[in-house]
Protein backbone atom coordinates (compact mmCIF):
# COMPACT_ATOMS: atom_id res chain seq x y z
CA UNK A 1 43.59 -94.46 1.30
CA UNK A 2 46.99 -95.30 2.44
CA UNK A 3 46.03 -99.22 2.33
CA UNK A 4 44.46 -98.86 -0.73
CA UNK A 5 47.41 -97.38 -2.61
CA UNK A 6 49.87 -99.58 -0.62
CA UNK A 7 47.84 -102.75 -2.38
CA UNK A 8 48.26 -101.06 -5.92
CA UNK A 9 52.07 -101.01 -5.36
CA UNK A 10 52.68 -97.12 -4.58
CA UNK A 11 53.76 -95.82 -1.03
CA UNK A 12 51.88 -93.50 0.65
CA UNK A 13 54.06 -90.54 1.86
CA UNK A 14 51.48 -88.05 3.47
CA UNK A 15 47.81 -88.26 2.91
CA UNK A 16 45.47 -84.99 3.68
CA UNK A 17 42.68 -82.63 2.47
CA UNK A 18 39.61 -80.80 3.00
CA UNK A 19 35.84 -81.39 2.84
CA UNK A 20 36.20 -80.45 -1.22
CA UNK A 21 39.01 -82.05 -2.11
CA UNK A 22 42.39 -83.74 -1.14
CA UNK A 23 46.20 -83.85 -1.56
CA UNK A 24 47.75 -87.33 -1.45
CA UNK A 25 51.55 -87.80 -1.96
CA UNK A 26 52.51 -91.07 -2.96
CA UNK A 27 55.19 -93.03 -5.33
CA UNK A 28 53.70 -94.07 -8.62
CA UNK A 29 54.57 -97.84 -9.16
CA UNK A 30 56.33 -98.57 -12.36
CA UNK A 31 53.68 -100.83 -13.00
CA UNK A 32 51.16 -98.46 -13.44
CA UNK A 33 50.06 -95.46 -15.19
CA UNK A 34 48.80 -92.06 -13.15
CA UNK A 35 45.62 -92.39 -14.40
CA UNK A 36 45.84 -96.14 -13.42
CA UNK A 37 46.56 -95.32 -10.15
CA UNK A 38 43.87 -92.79 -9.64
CA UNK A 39 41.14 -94.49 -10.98
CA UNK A 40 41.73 -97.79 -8.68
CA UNK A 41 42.16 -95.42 -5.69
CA UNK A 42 38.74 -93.90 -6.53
CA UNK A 43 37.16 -97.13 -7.32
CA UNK A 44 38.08 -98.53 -4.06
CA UNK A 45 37.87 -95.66 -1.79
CA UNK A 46 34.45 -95.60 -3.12
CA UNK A 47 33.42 -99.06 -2.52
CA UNK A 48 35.48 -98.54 1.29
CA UNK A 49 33.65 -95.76 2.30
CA UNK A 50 29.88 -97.14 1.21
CA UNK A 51 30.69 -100.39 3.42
CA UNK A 52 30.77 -98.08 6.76
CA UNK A 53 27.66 -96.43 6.03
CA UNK A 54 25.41 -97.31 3.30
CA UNK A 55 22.40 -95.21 4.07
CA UNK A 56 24.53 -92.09 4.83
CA UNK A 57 27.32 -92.56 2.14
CA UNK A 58 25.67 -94.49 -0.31
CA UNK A 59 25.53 -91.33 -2.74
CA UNK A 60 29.39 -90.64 -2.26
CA UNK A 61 31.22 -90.36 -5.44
CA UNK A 62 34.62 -88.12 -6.46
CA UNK A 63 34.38 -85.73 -9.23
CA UNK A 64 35.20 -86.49 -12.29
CA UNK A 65 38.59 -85.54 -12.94
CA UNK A 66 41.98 -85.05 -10.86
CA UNK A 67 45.21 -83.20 -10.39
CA UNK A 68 49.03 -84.74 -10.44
CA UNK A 69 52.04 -82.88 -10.38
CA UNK A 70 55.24 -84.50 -10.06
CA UNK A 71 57.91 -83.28 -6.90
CA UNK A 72 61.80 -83.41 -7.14
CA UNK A 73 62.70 -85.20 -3.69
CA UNK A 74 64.35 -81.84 -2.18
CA UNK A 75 60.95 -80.39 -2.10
CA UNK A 76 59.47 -83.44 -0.18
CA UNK A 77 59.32 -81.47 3.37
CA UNK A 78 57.16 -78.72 2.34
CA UNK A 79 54.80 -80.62 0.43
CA UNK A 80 54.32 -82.54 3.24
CA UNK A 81 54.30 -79.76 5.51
CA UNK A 82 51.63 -78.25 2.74
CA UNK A 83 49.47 -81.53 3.38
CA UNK A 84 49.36 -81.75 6.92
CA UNK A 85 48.66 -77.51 7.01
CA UNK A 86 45.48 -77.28 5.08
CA UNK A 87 43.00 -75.44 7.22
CA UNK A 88 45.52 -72.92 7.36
CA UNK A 89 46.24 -72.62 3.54
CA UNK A 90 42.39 -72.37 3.08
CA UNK A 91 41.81 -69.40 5.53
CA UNK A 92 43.88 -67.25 3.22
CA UNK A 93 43.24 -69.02 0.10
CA UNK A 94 40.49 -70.70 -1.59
CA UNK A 95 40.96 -74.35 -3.41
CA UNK A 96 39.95 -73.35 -6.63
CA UNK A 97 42.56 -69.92 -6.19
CA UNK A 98 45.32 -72.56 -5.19
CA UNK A 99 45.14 -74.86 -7.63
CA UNK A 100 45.19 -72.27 -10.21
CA UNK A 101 48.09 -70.90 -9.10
CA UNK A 102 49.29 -74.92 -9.37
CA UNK A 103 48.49 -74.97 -12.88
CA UNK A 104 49.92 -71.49 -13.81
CA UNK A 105 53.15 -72.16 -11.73
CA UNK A 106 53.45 -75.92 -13.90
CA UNK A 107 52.86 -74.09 -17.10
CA UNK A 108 49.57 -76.11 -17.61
CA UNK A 109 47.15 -74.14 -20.01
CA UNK A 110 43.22 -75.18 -19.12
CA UNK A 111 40.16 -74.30 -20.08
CA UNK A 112 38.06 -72.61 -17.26
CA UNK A 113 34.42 -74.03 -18.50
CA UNK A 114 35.62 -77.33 -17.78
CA UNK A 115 38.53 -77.23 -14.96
CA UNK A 116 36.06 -76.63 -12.36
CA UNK A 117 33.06 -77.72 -12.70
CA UNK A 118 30.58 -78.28 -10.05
């Protein structure tokens, strides 16, 4: 993943996540959009990851949609502290119960029928 956004132009900070999802913190080039960058990441994480097995990972695909928040620089330490301590953060919270409290503590309104699908 790091490689892959390195290539697109962004720089890979702290990379991390769980079976169900996963947290990557990373510049956004000024040559590309978020969605830009997410979408090639996808795309070629996708394509990466059927090359090493295509038997056992040639049904591997990311869900549909994505999360990105933007971080002032004095908070950089404990979101990557927050990266690298996942399994922790999971035994007391679920991902779903996280990222709500994400989109509540951003002020982003969503609809639940369609912000979690499975």
């Amino acid at each position: 993943m790091g490689g892959i956004l390195k290539n697109r132009g962004s720089i890979p900070i702290e990379i991390g996540g769980m079976p169900d999802h996963i947290h990557i913190l990373a510049s956004l080039p000024k040559t590309k959009t978020i969605s830009e960058l997410v979408r090639d990441l996808k795309s070629d994480s996708t394509l990466w990851i059927k090359t090493i097995n295509p038997h056992y990972y040639g049904g591997f695909s990311w869900q549909e949609g994505y999360g990105a928040f933007s971080i002032s620089p004095s908070v950089l330490p404990n979101v990557v502290r927050y990266i690298r301590n996942q399994v922790e953060h999971h035994k007391v919270k679920t991902f779903i119960d996280e990222y709500k409290m994400f989109l509540k503590a951003y002020g982003v309104e969503y609809d639940e029928r369609y912000a979690f699908g499975e």
